[in-house]
N, C-alpha and C. Protein backbone atom coordinates (compact mmCIF):
# COMPACT_ATOMS: atom_id res chain seq x y z
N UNK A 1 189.83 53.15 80.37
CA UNK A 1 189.45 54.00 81.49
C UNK A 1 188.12 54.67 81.22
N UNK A 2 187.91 54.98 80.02
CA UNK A 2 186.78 56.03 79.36
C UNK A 2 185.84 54.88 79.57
N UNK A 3 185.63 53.41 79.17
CA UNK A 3 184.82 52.80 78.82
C UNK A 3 184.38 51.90 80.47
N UNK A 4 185.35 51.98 81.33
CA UNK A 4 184.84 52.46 82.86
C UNK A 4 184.11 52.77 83.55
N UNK A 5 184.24 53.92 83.44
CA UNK A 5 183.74 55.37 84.07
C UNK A 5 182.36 55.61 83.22
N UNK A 6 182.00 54.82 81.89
CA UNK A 6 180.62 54.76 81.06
C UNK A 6 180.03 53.66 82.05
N UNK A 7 180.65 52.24 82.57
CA UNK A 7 179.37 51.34 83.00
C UNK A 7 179.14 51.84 84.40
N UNK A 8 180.20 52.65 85.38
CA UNK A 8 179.80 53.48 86.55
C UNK A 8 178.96 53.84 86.27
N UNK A 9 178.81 55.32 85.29
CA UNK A 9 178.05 55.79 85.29
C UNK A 9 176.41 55.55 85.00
N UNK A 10 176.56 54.38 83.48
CA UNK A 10 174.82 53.71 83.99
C UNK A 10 174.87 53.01 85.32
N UNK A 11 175.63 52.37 85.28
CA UNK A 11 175.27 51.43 86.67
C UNK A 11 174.51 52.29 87.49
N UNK A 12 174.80 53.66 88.05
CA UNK A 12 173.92 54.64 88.62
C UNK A 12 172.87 55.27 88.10
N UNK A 13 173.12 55.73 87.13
CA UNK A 13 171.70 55.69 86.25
C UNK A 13 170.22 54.30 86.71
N UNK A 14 170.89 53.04 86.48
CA UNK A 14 169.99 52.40 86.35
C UNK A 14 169.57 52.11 87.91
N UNK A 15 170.74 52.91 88.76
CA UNK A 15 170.36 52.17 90.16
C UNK A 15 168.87 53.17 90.67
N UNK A 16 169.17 54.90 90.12
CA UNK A 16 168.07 55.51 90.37
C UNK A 16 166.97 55.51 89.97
N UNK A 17 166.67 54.53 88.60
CA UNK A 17 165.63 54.64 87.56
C UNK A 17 165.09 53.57 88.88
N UNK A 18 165.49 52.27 88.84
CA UNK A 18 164.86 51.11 89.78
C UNK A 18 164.40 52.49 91.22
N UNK A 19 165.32 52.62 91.53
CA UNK A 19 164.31 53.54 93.16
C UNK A 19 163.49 54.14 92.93
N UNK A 20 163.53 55.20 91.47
CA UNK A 20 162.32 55.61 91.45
C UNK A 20 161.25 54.90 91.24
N UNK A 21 160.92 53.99 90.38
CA UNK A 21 160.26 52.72 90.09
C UNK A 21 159.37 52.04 91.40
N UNK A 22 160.67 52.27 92.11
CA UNK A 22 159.91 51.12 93.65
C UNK A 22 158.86 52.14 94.68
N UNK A 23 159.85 53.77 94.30
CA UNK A 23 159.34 54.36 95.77
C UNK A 23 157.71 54.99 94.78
N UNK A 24 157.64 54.73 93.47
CA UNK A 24 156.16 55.32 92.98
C UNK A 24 155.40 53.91 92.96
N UNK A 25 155.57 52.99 92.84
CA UNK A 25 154.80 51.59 93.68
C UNK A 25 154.74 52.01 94.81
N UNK A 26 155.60 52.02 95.40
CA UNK A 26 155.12 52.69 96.85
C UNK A 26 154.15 53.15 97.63
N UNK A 27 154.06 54.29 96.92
CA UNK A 27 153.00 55.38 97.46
C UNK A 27 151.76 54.93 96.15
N UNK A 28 152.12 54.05 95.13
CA UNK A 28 150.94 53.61 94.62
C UNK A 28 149.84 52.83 95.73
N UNK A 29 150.60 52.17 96.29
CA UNK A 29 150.12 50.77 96.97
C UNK A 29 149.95 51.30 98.42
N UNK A 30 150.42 52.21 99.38
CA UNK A 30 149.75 53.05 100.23
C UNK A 30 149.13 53.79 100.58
N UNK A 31 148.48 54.73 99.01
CA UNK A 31 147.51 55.55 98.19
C UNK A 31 146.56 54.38 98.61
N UNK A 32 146.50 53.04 97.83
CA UNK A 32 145.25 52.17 97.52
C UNK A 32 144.84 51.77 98.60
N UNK A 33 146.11 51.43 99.25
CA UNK A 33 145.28 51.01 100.73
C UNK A 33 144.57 52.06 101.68
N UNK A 34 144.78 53.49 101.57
CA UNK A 34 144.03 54.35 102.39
C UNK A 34 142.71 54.47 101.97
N UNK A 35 142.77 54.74 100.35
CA UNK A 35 141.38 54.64 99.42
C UNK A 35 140.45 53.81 100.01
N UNK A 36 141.15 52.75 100.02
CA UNK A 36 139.91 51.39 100.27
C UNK A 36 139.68 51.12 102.05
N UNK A 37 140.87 51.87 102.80
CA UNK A 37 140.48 52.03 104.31
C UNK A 37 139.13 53.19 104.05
N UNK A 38 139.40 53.96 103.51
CA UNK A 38 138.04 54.95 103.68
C UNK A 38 137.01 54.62 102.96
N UNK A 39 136.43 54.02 102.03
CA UNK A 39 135.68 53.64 101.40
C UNK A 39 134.91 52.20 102.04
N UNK A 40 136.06 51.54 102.63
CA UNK A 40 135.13 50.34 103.49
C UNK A 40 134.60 50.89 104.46
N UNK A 41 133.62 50.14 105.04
CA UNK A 41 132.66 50.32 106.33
C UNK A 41 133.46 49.78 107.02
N UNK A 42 133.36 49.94 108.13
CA UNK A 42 133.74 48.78 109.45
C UNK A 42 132.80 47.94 109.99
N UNK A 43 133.13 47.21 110.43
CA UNK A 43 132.37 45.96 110.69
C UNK A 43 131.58 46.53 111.69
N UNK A 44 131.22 47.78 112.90
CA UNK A 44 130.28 48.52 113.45
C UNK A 44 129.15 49.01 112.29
N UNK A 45 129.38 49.61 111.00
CA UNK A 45 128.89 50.76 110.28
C UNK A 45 127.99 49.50 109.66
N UNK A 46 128.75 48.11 109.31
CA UNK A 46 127.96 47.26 108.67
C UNK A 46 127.10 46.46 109.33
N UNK A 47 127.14 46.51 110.60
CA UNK A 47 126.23 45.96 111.53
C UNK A 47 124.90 46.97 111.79
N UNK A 48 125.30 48.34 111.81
CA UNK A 48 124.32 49.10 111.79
C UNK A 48 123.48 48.88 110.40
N UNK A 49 124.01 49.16 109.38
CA UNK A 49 123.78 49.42 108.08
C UNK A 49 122.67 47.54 107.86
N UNK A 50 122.52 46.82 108.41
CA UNK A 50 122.25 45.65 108.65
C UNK A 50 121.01 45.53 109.66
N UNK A 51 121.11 46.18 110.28
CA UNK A 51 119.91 46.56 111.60
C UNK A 51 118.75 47.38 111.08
N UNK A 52 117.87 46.99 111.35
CA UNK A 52 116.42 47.62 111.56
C UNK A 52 115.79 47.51 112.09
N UNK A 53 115.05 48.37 112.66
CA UNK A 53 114.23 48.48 113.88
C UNK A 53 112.81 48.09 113.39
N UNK A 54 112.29 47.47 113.88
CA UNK A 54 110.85 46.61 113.80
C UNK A 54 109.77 47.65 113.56
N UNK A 55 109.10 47.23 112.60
CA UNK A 55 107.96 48.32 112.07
C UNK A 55 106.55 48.51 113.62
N UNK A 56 106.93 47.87 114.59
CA UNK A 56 106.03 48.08 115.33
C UNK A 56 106.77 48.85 116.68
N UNK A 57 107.69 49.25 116.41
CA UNK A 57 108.58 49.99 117.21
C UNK A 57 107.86 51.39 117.65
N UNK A 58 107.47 52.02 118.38
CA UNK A 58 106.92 53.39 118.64
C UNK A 58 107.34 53.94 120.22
N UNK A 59 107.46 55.17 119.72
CA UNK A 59 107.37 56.00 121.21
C UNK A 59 105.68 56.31 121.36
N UNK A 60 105.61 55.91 122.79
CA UNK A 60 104.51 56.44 123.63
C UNK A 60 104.55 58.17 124.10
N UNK A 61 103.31 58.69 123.22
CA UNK A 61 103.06 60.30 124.43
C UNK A 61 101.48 60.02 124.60
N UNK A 62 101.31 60.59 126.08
CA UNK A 62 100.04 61.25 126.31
C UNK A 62 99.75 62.21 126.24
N UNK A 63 98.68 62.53 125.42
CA UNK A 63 98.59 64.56 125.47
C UNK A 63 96.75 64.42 126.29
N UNK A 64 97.14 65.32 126.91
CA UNK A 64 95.59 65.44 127.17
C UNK A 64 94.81 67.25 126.73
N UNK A 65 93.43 67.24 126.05
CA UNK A 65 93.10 68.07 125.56
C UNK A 65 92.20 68.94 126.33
N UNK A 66 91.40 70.41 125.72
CA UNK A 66 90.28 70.49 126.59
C UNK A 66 89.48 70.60 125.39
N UNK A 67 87.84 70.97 125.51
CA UNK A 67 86.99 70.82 124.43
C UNK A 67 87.70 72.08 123.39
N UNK A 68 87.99 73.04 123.34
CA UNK A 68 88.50 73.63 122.53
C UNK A 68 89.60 72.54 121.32
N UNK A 69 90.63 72.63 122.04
CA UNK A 69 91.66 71.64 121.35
C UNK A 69 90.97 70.42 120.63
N UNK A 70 90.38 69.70 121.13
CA UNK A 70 89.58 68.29 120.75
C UNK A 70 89.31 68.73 119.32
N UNK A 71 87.96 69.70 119.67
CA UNK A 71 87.25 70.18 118.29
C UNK A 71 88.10 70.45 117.23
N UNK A 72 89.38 71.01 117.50
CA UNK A 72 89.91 71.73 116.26
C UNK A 72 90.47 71.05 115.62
N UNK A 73 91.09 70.26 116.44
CA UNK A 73 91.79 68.60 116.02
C UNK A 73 91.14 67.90 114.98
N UNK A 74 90.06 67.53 115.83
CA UNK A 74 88.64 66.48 115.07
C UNK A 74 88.31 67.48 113.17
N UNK A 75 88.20 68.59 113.58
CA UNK A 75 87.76 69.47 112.79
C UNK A 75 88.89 69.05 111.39
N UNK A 76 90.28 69.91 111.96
CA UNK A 76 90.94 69.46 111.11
C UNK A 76 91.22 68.10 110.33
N UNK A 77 90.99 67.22 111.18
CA UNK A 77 91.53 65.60 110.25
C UNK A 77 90.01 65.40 109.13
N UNK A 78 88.57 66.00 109.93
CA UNK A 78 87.45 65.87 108.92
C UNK A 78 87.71 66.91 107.55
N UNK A 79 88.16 67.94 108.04
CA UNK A 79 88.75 68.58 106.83
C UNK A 79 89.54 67.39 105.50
N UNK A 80 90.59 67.30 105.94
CA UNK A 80 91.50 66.70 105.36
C UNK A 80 90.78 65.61 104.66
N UNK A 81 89.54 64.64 105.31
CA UNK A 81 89.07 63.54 104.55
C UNK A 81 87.78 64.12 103.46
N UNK A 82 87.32 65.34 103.99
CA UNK A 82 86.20 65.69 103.20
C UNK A 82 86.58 66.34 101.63
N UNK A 83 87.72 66.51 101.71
CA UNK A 83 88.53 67.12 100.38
C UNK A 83 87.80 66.84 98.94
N UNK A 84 87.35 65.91 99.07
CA UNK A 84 86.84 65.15 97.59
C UNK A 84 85.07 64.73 97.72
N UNK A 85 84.76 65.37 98.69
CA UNK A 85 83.38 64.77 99.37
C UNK A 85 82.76 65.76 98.72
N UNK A 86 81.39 65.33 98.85
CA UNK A 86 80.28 66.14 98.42
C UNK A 86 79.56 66.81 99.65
N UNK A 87 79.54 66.12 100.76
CA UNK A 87 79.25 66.33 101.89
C UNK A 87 79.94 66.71 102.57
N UNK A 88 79.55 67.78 103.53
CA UNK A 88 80.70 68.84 104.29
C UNK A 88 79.87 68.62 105.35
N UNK A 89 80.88 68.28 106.58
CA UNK A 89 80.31 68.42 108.21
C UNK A 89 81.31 69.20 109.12
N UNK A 90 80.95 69.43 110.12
CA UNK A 90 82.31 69.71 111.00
C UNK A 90 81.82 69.67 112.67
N UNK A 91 82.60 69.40 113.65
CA UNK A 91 81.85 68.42 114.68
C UNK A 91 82.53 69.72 115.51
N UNK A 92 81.29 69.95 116.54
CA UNK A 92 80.70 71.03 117.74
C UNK A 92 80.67 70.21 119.05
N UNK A 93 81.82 71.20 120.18
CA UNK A 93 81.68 70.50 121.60
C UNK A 93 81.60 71.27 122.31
N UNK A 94 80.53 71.47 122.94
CA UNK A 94 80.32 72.16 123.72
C UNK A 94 79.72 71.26 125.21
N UNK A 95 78.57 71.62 125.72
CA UNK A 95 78.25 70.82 126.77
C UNK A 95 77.31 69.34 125.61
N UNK A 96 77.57 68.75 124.92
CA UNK A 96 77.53 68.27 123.87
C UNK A 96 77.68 67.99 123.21
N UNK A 97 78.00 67.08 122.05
CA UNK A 97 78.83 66.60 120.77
C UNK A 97 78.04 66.57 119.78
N UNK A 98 78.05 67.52 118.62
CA UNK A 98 77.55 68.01 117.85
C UNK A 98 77.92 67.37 116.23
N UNK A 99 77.44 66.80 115.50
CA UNK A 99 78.15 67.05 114.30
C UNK A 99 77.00 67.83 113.01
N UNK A 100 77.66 69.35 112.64
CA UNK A 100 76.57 69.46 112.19
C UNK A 100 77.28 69.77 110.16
N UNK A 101 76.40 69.53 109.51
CA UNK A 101 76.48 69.33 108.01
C UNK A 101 75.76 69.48 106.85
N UNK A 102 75.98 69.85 106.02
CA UNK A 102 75.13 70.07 104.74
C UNK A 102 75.12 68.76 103.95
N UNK A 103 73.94 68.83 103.40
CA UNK A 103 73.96 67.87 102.42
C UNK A 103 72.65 67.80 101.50
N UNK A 104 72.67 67.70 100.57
CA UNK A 104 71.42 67.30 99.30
C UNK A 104 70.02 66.57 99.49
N UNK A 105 69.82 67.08 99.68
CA UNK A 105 67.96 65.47 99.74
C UNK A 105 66.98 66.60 98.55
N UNK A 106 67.17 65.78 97.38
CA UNK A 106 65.75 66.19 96.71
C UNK A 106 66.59 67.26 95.77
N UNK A 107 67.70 67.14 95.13
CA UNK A 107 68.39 68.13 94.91
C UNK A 107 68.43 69.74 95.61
N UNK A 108 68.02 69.91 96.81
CA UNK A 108 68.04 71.07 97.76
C UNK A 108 69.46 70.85 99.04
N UNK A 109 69.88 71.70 99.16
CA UNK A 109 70.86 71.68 100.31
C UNK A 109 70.13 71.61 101.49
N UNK A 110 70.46 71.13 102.31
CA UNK A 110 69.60 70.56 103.62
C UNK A 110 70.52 70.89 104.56
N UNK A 111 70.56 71.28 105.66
CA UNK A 111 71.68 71.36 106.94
C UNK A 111 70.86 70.55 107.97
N UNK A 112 71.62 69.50 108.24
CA UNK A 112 71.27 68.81 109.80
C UNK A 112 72.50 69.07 110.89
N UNK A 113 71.88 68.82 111.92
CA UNK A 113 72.43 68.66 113.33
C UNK A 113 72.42 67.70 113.68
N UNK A 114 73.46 66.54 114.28
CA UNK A 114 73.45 65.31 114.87
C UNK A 114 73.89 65.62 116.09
N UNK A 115 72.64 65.48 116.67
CA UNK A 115 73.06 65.70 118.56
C UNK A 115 73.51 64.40 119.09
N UNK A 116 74.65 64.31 119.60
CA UNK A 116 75.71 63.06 120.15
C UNK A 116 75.79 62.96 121.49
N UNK A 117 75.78 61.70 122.15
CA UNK A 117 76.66 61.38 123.19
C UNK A 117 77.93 60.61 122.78
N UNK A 118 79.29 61.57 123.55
CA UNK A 118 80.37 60.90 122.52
C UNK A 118 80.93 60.08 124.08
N UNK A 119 81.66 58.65 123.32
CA UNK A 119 82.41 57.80 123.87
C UNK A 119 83.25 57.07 123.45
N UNK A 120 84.24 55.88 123.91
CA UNK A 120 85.57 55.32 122.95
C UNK A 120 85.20 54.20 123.42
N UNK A 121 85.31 52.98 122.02
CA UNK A 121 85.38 52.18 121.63
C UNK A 121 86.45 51.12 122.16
N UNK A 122 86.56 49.91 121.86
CA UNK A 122 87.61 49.40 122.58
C UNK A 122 89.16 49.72 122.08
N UNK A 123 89.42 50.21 120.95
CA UNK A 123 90.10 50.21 120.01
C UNK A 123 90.56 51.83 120.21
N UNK A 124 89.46 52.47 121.09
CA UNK A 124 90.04 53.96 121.80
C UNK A 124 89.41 54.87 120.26
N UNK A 125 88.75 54.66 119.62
CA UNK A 125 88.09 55.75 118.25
C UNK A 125 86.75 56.73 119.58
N UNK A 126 86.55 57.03 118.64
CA UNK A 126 85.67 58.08 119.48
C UNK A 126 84.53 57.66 118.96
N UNK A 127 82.96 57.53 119.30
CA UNK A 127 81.60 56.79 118.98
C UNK A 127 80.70 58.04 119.17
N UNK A 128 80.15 58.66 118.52
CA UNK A 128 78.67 59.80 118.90
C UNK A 128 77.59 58.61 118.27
N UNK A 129 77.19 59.18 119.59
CA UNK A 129 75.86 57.87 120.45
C UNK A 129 74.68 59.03 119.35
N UNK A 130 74.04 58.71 118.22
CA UNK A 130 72.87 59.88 118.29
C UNK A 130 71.74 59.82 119.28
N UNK A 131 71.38 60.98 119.63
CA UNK A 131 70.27 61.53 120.51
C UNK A 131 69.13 61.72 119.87
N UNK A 132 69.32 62.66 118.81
CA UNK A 132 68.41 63.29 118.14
C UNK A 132 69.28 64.10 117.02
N UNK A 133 68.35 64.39 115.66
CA UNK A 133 68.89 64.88 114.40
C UNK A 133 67.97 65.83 114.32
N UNK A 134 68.41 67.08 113.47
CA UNK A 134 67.76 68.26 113.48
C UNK A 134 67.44 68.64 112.20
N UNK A 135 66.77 68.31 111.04
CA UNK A 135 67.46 68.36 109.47
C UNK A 135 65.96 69.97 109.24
N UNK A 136 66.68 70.92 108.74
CA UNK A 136 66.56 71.98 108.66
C UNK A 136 66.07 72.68 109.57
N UNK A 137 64.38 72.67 110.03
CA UNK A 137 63.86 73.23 110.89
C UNK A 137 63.08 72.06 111.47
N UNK A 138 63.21 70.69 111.54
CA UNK A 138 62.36 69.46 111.36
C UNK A 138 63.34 68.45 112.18
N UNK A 139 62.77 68.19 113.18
CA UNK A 139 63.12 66.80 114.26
C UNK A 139 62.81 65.86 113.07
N UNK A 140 63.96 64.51 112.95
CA UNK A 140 63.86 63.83 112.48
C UNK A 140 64.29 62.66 113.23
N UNK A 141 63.80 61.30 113.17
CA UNK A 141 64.89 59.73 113.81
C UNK A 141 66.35 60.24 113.22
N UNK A 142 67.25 60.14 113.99
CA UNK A 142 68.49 59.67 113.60
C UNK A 142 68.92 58.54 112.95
N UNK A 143 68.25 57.90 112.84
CA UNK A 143 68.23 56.79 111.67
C UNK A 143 68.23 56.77 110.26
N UNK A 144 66.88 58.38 110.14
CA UNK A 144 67.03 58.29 109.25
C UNK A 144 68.22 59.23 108.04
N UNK A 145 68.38 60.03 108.78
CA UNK A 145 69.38 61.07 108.62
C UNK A 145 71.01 60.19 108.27
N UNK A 146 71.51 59.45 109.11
CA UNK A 146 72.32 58.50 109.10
C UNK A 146 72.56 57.57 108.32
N UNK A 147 71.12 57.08 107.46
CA UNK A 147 71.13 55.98 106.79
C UNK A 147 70.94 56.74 105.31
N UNK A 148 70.80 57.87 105.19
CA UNK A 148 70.77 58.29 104.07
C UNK A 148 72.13 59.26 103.36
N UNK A 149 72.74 59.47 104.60
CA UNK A 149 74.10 59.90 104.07
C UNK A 149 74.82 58.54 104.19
N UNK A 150 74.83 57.50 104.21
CA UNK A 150 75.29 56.34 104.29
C UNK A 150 75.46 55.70 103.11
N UNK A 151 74.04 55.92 102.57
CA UNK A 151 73.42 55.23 101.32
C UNK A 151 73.99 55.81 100.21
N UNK A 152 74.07 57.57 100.23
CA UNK A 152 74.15 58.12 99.03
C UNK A 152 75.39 58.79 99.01
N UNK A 153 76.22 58.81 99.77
CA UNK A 153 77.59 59.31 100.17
C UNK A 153 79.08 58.41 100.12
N UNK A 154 80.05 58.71 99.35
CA UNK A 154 81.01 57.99 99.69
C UNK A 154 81.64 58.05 100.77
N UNK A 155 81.82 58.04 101.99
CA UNK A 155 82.97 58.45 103.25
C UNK A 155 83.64 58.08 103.06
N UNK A 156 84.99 58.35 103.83
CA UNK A 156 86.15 58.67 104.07
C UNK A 156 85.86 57.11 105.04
N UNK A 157 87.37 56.49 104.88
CA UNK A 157 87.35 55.56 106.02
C UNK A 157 87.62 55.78 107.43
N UNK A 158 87.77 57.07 107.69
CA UNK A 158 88.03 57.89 108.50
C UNK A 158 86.48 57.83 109.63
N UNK A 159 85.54 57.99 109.27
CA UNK A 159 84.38 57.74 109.38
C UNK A 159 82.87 56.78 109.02
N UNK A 160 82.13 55.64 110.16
CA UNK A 160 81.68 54.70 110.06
C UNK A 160 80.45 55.01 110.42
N UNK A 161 79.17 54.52 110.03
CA UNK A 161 78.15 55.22 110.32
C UNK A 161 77.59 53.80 110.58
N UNK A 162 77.09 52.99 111.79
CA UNK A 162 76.18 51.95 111.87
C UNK A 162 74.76 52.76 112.14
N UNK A 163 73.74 53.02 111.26
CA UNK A 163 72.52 52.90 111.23
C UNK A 163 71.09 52.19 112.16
N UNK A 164 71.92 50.83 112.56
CA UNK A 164 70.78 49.97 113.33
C UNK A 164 71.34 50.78 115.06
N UNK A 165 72.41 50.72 114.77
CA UNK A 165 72.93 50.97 116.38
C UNK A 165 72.45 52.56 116.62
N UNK A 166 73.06 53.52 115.62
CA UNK A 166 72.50 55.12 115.18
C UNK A 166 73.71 55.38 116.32
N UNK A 167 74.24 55.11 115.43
CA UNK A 167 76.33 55.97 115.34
C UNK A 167 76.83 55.58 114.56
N UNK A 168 77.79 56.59 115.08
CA UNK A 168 78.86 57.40 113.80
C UNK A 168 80.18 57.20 114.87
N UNK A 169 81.33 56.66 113.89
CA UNK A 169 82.26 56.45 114.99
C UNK A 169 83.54 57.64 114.05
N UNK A 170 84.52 57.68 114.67
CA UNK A 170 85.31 58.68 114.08
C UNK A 170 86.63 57.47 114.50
N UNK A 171 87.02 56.93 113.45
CA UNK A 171 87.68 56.39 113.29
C UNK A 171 89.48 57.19 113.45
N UNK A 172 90.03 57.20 114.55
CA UNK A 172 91.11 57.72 114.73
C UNK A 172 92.59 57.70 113.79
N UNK A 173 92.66 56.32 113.92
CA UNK A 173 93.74 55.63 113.24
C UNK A 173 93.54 56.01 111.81
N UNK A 174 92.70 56.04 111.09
CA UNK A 174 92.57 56.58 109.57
C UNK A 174 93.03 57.80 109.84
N UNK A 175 92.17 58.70 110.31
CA UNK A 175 92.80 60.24 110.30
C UNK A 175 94.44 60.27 110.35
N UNK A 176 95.27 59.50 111.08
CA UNK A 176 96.65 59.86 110.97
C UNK A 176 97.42 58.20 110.23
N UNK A 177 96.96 57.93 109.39
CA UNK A 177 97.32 56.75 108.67
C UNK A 177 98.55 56.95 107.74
N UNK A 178 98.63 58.04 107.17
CA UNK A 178 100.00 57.99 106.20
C UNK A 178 101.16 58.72 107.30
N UNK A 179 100.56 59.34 108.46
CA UNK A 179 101.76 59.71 109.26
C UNK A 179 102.31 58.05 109.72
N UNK A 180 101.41 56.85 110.14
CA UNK A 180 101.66 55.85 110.78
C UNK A 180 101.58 56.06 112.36
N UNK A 181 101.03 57.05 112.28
CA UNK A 181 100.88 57.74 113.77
C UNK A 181 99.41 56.59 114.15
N UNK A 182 99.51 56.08 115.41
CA UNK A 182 98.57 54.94 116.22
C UNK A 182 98.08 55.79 117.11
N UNK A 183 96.96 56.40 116.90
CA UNK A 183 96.03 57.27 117.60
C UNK A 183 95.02 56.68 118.95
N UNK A 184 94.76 56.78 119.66
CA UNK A 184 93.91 56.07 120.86
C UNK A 184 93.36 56.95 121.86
N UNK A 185 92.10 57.05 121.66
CA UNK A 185 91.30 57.60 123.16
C UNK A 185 91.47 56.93 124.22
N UNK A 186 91.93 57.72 125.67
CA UNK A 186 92.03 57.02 126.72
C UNK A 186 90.91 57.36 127.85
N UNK A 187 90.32 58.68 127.51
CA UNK A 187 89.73 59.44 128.99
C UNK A 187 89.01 60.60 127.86
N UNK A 188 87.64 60.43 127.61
CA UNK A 188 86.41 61.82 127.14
C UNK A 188 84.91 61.95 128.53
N UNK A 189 86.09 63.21 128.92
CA UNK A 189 85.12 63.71 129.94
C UNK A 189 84.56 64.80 129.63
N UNK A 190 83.51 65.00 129.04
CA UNK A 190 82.80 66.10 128.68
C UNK A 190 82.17 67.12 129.89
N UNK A 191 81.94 66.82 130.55
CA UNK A 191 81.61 67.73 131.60
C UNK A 191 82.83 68.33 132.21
N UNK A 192 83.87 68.05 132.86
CA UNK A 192 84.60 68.23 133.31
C UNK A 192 85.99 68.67 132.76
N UNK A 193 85.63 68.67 131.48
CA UNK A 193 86.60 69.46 129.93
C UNK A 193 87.73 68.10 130.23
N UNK A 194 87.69 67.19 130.17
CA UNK A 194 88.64 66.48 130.15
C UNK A 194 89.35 65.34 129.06
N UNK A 195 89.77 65.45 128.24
CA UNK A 195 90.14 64.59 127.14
C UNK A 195 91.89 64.07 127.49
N UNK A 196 91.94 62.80 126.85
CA UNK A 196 93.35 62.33 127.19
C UNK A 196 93.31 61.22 125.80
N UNK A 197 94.38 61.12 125.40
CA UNK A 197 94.73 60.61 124.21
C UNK A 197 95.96 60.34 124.13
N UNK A 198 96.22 58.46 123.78
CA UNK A 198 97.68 58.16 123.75
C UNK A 198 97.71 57.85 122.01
N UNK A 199 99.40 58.86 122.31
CA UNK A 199 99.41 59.00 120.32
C UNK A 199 101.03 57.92 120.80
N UNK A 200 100.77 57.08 119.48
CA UNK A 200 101.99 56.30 119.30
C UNK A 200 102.67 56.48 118.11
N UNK A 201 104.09 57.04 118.01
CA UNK A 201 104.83 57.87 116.76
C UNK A 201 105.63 56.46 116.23
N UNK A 202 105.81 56.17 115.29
CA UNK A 202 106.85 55.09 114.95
C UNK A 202 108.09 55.76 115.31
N UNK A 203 109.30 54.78 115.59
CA UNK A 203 110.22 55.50 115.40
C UNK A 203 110.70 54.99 113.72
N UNK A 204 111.63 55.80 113.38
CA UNK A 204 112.21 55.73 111.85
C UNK A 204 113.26 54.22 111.53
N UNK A 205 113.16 53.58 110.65
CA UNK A 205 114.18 52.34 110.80
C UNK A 205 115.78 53.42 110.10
N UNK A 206 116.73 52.43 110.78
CA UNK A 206 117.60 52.68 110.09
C UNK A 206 118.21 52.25 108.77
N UNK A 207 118.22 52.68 107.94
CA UNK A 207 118.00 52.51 106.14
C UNK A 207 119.78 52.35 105.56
C-alpha cells in the first residue's frame, strides 16, 4: 500500500515538473516571437527604408527683393567667399551697381569703384557690365582695374572676371553650393526696385 501511494505520488510530481517545463517553453517561444515581431520592419518600413528620392528632386520658391535686400544678400555671400582673400570688396545699389574695394598696386592700398550695369546671364548669375572704374582719385579703363585683380588675386569661384568683355559675373550657384541650394535670377529691375529670384531647395533623401 505504502509503496503505492510512493509511485502516485511521483507520478504527480513528474506530471507537474513536465507542465512546468512546457508552459516556460511557452512563454519562451511567444517572448521570441514578439521580440522579433518588433525588431523586424514590415515590408512598408522596408520599402521606404529602400526608397530615395533623386538628388535632383527640389522645391521651387520665388522670392522677389528690393535694392536694399539684394545688396545685403550679395554683400553677405561676398563676405563669406572673401574670408581667406586678400582683397576685400562689397557691392553698392543704388540707382546703379557699384562694386567698390580695396586692394594693393605697388605695395600701397588703393580703393577702386567699379561702376556697373547689372544683368543675368542665361544660367540666371548676375553680370556687372563695367562702365567706368574709379581707382583712388583717377578714372581708369575698366580693363585695366579688372585684369589686374584677375592676375594677382585668387577669387573665390563665386566670382568671374572676363577682362576682354570688362565683367564681372557673380556667380550665384557657388555662393549657396554646400547648402545645394540652385540659385537663379529671373527679373533685375533697377529702376523700378524690382528683383525676383527662383531659389531651388533640395528636398532631403530618405536615409
Amino acid at each position: 500500500m505504502e509503496r503505492q501511494n510512493m509511485q502516485v505520488k511521483k507520478q504527480t510530481v513528474n506530471f507537474w515538473k513536465w507542465a512546468f517545463i512546457i508552459l516556460v517553453a511557452t512563454l519562451f517561444l511567444v517572448s521570441g516571437t514578439v521580440i522579433s515581431k518588433v525588431i523586424t520592419p514590415s515590408e512598408a518600413q522596408v520599402k521606404m527604408e529602400q526608397t530615395k528620392l533623386p538628388t535632383n528632386d527640389y522645391t521651387k520658391i520665388d522670392v522677389s527683393m528690393d535694392k536694399k535686400q539684394l545688396q545685403a544678400t550679395i554683400n553677405y555671400y561676398l563676405r563669406q567667399s572673401q574670408k581667406k582673400q586678400k582683397i576685400k570688396y562689397r557691392f553698392i545699389l543704388n540707382d546703379s551697381a557699384i562694386l567698390m574695394g580695396t586692394t594693393k598696386v605697388l605695395g600701397k592700398n588703393i580703393s577702386f569703384s567699379l561702376y556697373t550695369i547689372p544683368k543675368l546671364d542665361k544660367n540666371g548669375n548676375i553680370v556687372l557690365q563695367a562702365k567706368s572704374v574709379a581707382v583712388g582719385s583717377l578714372n581708369a579703363p575698366a580693363s585695366f582695374i579688372l585684369g589686374y585683380i584677375k592676375n594677382n588675386y585668387d577669387l573665390s569661384k563665386g566670382v568671374t572676371i572676363n577682362t576682354k568683355k570688362a565683367t564681372l559675373t557673380l556667380n550665384l550657384n557657388q555662393f549657396t553650393k554646400k547648402q545645394g541650394i540652385v540659385l537663379k535670377g529671373k527679373q533685375l529691375d533697377v529702376p523700378n526696385n524690382k528683383f525676383l529670384f527662383e531659389v531651388n531647395i533640395p528636398l532631403d533623401s530618405i536615409k
